[in-house]
Protein backbone atom coordinates (compact mmCIF):
# COMPACT_ATOMS: atom_id res chain seq x y z
CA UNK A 1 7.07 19.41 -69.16
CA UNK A 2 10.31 17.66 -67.68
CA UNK A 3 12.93 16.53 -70.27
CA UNK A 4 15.19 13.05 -69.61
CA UNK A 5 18.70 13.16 -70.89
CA UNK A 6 20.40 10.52 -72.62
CA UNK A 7 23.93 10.30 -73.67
CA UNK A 8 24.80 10.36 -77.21
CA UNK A 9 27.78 10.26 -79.52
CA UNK A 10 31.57 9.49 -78.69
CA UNK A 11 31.51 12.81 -76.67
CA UNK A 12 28.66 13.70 -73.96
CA UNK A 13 25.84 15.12 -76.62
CA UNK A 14 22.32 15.38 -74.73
CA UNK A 15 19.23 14.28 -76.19
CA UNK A 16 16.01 15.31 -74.95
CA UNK A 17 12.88 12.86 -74.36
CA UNK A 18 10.26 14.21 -73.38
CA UNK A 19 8.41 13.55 -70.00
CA UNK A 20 4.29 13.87 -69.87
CA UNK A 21 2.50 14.57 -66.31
CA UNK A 22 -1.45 14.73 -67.62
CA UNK A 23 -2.66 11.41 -67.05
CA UNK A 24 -3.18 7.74 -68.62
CA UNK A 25 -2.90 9.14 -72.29
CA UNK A 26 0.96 10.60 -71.85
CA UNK A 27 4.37 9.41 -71.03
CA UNK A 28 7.36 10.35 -71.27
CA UNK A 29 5.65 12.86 -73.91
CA UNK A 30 4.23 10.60 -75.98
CA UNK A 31 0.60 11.92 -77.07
CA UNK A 32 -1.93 9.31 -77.75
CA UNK A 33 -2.89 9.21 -81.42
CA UNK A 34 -6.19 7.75 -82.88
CA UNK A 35 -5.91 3.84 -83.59
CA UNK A 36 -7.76 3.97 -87.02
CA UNK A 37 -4.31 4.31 -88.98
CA UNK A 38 -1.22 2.25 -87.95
CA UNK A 39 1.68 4.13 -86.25
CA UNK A 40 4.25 5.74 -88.59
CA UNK A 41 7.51 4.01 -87.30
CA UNK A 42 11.63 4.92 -87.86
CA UNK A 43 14.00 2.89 -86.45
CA UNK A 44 17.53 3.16 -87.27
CA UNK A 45 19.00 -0.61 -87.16
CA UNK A 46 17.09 -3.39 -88.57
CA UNK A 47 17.18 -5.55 -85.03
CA UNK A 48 15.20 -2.57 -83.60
CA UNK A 49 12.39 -2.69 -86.31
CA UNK A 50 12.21 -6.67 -85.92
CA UNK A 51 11.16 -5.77 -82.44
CA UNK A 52 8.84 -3.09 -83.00
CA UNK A 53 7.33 -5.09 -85.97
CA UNK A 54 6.92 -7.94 -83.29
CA UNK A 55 5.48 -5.96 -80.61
CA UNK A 56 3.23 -3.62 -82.99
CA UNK A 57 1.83 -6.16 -85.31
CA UNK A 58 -0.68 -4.50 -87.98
CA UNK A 59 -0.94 -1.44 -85.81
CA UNK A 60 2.47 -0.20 -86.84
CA UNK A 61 4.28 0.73 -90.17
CA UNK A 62 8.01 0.24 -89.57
CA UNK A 63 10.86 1.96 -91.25
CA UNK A 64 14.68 1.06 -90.54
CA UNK A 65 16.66 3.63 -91.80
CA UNK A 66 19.97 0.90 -91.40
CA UNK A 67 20.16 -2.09 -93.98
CA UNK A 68 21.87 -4.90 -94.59
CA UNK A 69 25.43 -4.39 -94.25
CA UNK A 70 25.36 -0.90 -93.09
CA UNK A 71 27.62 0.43 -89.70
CA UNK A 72 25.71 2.06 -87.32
CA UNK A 73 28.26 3.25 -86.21
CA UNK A 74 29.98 5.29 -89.13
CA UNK A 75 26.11 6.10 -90.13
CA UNK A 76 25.06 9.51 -91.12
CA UNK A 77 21.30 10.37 -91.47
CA UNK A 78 20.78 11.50 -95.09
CA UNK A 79 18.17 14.04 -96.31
CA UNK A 80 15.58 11.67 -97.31
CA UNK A 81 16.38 9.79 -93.73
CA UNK A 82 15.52 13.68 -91.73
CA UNK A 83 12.53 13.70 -94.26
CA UNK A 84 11.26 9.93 -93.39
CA UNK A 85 12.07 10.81 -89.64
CA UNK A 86 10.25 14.03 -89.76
CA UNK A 87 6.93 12.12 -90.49
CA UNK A 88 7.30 9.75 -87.92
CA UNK A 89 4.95 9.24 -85.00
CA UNK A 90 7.57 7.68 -82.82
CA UNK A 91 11.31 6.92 -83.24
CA UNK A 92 13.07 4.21 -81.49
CA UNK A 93 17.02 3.65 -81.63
CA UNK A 94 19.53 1.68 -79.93
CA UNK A 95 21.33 4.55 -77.72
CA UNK A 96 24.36 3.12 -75.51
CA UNK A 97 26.37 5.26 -78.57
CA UNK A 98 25.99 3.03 -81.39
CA UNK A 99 24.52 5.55 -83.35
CA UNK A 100 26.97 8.52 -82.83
CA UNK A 101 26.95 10.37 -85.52
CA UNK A 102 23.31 10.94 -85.14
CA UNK A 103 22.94 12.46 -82.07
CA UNK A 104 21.88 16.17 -82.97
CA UNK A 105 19.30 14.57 -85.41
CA UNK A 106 17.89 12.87 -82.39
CA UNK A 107 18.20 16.33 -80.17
CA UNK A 108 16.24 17.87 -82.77
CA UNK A 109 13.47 15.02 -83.41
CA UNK A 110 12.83 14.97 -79.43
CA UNK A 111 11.80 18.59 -79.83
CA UNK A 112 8.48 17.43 -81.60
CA UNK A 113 8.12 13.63 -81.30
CA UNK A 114 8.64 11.19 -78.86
CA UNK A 115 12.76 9.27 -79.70
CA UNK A 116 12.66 6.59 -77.84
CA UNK A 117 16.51 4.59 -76.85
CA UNK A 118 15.21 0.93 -76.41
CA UNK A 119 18.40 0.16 -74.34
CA UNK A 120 16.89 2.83 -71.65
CA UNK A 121 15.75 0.62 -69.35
CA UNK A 122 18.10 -2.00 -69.15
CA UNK A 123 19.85 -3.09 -65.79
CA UNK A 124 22.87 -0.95 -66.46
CA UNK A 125 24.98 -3.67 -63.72
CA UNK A 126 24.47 -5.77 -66.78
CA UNK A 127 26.09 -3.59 -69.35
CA UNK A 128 29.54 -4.06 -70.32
CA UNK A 129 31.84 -1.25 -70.09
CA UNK A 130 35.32 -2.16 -71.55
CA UNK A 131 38.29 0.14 -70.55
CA UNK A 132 38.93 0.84 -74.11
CA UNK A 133 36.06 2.52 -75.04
CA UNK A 134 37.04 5.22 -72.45
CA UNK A 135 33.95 4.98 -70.01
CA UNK A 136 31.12 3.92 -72.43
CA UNK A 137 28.90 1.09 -72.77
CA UNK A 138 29.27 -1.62 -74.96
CA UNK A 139 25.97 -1.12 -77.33
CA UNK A 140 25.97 -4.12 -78.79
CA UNK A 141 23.64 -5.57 -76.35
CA UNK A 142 21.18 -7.65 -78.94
CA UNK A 143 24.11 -10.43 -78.92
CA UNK A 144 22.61 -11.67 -75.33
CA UNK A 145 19.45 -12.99 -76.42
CA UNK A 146 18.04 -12.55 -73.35
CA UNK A 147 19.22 -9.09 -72.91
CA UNK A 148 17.56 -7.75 -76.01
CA UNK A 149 14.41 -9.12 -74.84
CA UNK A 150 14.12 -7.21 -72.37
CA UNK A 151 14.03 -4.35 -74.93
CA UNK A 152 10.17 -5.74 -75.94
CA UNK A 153 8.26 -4.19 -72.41
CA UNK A 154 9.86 -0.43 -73.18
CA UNK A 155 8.51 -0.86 -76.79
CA UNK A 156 5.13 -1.93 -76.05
CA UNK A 157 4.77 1.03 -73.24
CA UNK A 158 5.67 3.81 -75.89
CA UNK A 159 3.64 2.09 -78.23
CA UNK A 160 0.61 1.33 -75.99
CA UNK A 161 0.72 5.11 -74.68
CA UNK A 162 0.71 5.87 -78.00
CA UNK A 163 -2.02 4.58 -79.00
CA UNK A 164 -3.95 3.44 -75.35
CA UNK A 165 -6.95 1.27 -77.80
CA UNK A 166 -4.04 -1.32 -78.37
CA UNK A 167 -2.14 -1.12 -75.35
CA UNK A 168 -3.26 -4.64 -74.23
CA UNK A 169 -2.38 -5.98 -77.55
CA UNK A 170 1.35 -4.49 -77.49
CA UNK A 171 1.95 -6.11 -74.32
CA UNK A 172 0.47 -9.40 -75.66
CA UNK A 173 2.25 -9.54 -78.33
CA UNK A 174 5.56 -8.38 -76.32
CA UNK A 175 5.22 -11.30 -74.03
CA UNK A 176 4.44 -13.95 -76.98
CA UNK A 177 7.79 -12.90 -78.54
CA UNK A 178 9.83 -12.95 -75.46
CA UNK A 179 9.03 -16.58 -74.95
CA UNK A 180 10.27 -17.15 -78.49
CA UNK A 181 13.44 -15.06 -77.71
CA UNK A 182 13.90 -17.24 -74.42
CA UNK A 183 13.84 -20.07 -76.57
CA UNK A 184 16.47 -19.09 -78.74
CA UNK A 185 18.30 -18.18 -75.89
CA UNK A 186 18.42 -21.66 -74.37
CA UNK A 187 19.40 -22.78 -78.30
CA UNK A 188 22.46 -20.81 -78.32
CA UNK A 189 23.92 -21.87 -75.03
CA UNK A 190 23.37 -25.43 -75.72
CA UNK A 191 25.15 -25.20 -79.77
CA UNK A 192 27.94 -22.92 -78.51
CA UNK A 193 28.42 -25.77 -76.35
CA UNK A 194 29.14 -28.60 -78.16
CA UNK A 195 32.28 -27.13 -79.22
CA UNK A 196 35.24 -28.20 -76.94
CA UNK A 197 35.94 -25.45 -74.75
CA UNK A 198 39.50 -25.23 -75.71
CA UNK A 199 38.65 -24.36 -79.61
CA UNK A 200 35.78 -22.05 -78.11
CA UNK A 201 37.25 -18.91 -79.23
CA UNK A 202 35.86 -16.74 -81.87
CA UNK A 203 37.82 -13.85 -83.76
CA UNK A 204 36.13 -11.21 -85.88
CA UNK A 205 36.84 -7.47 -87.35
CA UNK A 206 35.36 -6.05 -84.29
CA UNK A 207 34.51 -6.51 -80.88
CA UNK A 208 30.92 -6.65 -81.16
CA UNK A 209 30.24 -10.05 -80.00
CA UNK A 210 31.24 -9.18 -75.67
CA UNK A 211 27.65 -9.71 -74.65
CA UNK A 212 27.33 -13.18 -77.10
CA UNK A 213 30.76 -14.40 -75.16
CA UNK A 214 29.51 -13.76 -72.25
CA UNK A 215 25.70 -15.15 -72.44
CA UNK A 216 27.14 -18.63 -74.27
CA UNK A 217 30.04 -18.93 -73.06
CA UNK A 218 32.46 -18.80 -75.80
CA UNK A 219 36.24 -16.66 -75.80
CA UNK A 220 35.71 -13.78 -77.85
CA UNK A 221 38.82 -11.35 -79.44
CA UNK A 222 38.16 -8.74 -82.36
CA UNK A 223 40.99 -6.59 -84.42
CA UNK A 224 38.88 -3.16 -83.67
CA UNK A 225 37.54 -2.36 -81.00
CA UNK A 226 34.02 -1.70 -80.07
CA UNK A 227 33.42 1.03 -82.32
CA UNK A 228 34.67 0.83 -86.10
CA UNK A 229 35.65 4.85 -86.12
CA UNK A 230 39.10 4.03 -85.03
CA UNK A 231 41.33 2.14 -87.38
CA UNK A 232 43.18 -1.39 -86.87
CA UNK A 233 46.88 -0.80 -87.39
CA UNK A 234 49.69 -3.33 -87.82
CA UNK A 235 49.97 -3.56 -84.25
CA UNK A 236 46.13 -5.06 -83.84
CA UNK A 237 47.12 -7.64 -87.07
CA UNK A 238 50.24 -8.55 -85.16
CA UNK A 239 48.17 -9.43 -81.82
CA UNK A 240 45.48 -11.53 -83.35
CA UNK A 241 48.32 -13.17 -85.16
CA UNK A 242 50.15 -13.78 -82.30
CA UNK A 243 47.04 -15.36 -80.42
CA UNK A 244 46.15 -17.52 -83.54
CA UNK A 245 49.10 -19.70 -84.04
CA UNK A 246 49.93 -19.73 -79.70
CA UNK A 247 46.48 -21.53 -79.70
CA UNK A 248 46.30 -23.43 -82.58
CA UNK A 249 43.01 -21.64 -83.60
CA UNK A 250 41.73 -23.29 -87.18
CA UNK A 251 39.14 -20.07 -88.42
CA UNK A 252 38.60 -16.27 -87.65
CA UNK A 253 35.32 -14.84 -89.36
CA UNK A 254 34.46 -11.85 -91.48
CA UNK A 255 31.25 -9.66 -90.55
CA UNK A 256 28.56 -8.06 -92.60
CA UNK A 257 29.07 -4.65 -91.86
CA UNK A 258 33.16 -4.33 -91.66
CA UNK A 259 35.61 -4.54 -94.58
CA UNK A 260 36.64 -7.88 -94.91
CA UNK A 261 40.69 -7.01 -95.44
CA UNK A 262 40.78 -6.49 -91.95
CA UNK A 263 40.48 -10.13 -91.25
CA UNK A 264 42.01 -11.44 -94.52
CA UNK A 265 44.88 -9.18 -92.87
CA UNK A 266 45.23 -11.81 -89.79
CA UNK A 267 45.02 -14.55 -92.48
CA UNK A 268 47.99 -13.61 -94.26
CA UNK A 269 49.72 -12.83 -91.58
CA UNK A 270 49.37 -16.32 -90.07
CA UNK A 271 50.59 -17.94 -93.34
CA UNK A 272 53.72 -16.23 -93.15
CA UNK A 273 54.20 -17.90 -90.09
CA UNK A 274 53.72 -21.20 -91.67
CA UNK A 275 50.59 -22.21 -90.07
CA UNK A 276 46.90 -22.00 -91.86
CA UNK A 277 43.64 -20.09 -90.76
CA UNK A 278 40.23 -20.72 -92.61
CA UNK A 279 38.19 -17.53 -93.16
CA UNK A 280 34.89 -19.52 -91.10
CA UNK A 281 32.60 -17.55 -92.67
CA UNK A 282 30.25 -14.62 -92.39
CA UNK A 283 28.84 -13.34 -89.49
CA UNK A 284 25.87 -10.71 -89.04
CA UNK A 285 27.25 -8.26 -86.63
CA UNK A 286 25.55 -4.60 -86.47
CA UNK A 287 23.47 -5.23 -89.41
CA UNK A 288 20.58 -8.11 -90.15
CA UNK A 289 20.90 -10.03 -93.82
CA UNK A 290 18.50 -9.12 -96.81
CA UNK A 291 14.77 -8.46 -95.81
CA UNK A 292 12.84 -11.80 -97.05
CA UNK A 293 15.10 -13.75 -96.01
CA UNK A 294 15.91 -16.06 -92.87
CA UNK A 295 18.80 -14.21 -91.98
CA UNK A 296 16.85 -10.95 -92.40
CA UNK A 297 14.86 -11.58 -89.48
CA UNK A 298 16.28 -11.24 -85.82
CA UNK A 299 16.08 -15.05 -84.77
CA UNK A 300 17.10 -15.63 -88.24
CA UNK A 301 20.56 -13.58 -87.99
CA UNK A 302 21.29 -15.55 -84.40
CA UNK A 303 20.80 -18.93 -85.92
CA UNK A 304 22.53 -18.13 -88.92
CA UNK A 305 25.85 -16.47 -86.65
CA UNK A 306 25.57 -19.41 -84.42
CA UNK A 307 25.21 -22.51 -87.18
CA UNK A 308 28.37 -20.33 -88.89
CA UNK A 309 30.76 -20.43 -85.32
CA UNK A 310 29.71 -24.05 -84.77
CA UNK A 311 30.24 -25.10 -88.13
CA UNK A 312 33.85 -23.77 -88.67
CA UNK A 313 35.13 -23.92 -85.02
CA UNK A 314 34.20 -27.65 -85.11
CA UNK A 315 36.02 -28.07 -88.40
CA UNK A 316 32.98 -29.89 -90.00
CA UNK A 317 32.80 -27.37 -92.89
CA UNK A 318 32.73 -23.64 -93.34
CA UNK A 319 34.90 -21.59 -95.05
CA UNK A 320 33.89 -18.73 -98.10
């Protein structure tokens, strides 16, 4: 049996998926399993189980390990997350680095099970790869609508190898969603463009929104970086500041899963130079919002982020 190598973590840290050679039943390692009970599956982030729940339907049992408000990318797996991945049938995580401190858990899940990175097969000329994050790919990749669809086909192959009985039904269902996701696509260009393109800009904590700025269009600056591991410093206040009152810009937003004294940082700063910045609101960055709710579903989160920039960047509302 062949092993693939992915790249985990801040530093090069291999992970191991296994690669099957005996036939229709195996790929990639993945061993088909009887279709009576539905698939045990882990995910870590939240956008990853919308999929799988999507793709899977009633043949799955999804577990995120990442909720609401949690950062992937400060996450460490705790004993009852080893125990819950343990008795998996499948995992499936981002990859691309998001999940960095996890990357010997994943080494030593791919030993037994297949751990599947959903970004795997994405057109890499399509990935972002700022020169601050020293070489890496930006992992944020579920802010292109139409990137992260393209996410759906890898799930339904490990799933339908999985489990060949519902193979047909994985890729059904996969294509049925896609079309939705196309949709919303086509929705976000066209709100992100009513605003004027001189107040398109959009600040947050982070820099986690390169792939949304680039699909609809829309200036995009964070405080951070792409990864929250490294702190902002006076220096990163002082920028933002500067580019705030140069342009005139009316609101800056907080996110979900980052502290929001970063941004109420900029704020202040920008009222000492006796000009005003409204906090626009919340945005859902590298976390979904509470499960049950609208914003706790994937097309739910991208609505609610994209009603929020409109909103406040138009200056008809907003604000917390």
């Amino acid at each position: 049996m062949k092993r693939s190598m992915w790249v985990v973590g801040l530093a090069a840290v291999v992970v191991a998926g296994c690669s099957g050679s005996s036939g229709g039943s195996e790929r990639r390692g993945l061993k088909a399993v009887s279709g009576e009970q539905p698939i045990g599956v882990v995910t870590t982030t939240g956008m990853i189980a919308d999929a799988v729940e999507h793709v899977g339907g009633h043949f799955v049992r999804v577990k995120a390990l990442m909720g609401p408000g949690v950062d992937p990318h400060l996450y460490k797996a705790s004993e009852g997350d080893i125990a819950r991945l343990s008795e998996a049938d499948i995992i499936f995580y981002n990859g691309l680095n998001l999940e960095g401190k996890m990357g010997d858990v994943f080494v030593k899940m791919a030993r037994g099970k297949p751990v599947i990175p959903v970004t795997d097969g994405m057109d890499r000329t399509l990935l972002r790869e700022p020169p601050e994050f020293q070489g890496h790919y930006d992992p944020h990749v579920w802010f292109d609508v139409s990137m992260w669809s393209s996410i759906l086909g890898e799930v339904a192959n490990a799933l339908g190898t999985l489990d060949p009985a519902h193979a047909r039904d994985y890729t059904a269902n996969a294509e049925r969603y896609r079309t939705e996701l196309l949709e919303l696509h086509t929705w976000c260009r066209r709100e992100i463009a009513r605003i004027p393109k001189a107040q398109r800009v959009l600040i947050t904590a982070h820099d986690a929104f390169g792939y949304f700025g680039r699909a609809y269009d829309i200036e995009v600056v964070g405080l951070q970086g792409i990864s929250t591991v490294s702190e902002y410093g006076l220096k990163d206040v002082q920028r933002l500041v500067d580019v705030i009152v140069a342009r005139g810009i009316k609101a800056v937003f907080v996110e979900s899963s980052v502290p929001r004294r970063s941004i109420e940082a900029v704020v202040q700063g920008v009222l000492a130079r006796d000009q005003m910045v409204a906090i626009g609101g919340q945005l859902f960055s590298d976390a979904m919002g509470t499960p049950g709710t609208p914003e706790g579903t994937y097309v739910g989160m991208v609505r609610a982020n994209v009603t929020t920039i409109v909103t406040a960047l138009l200056g008809s509302g907003g604000g917390t």
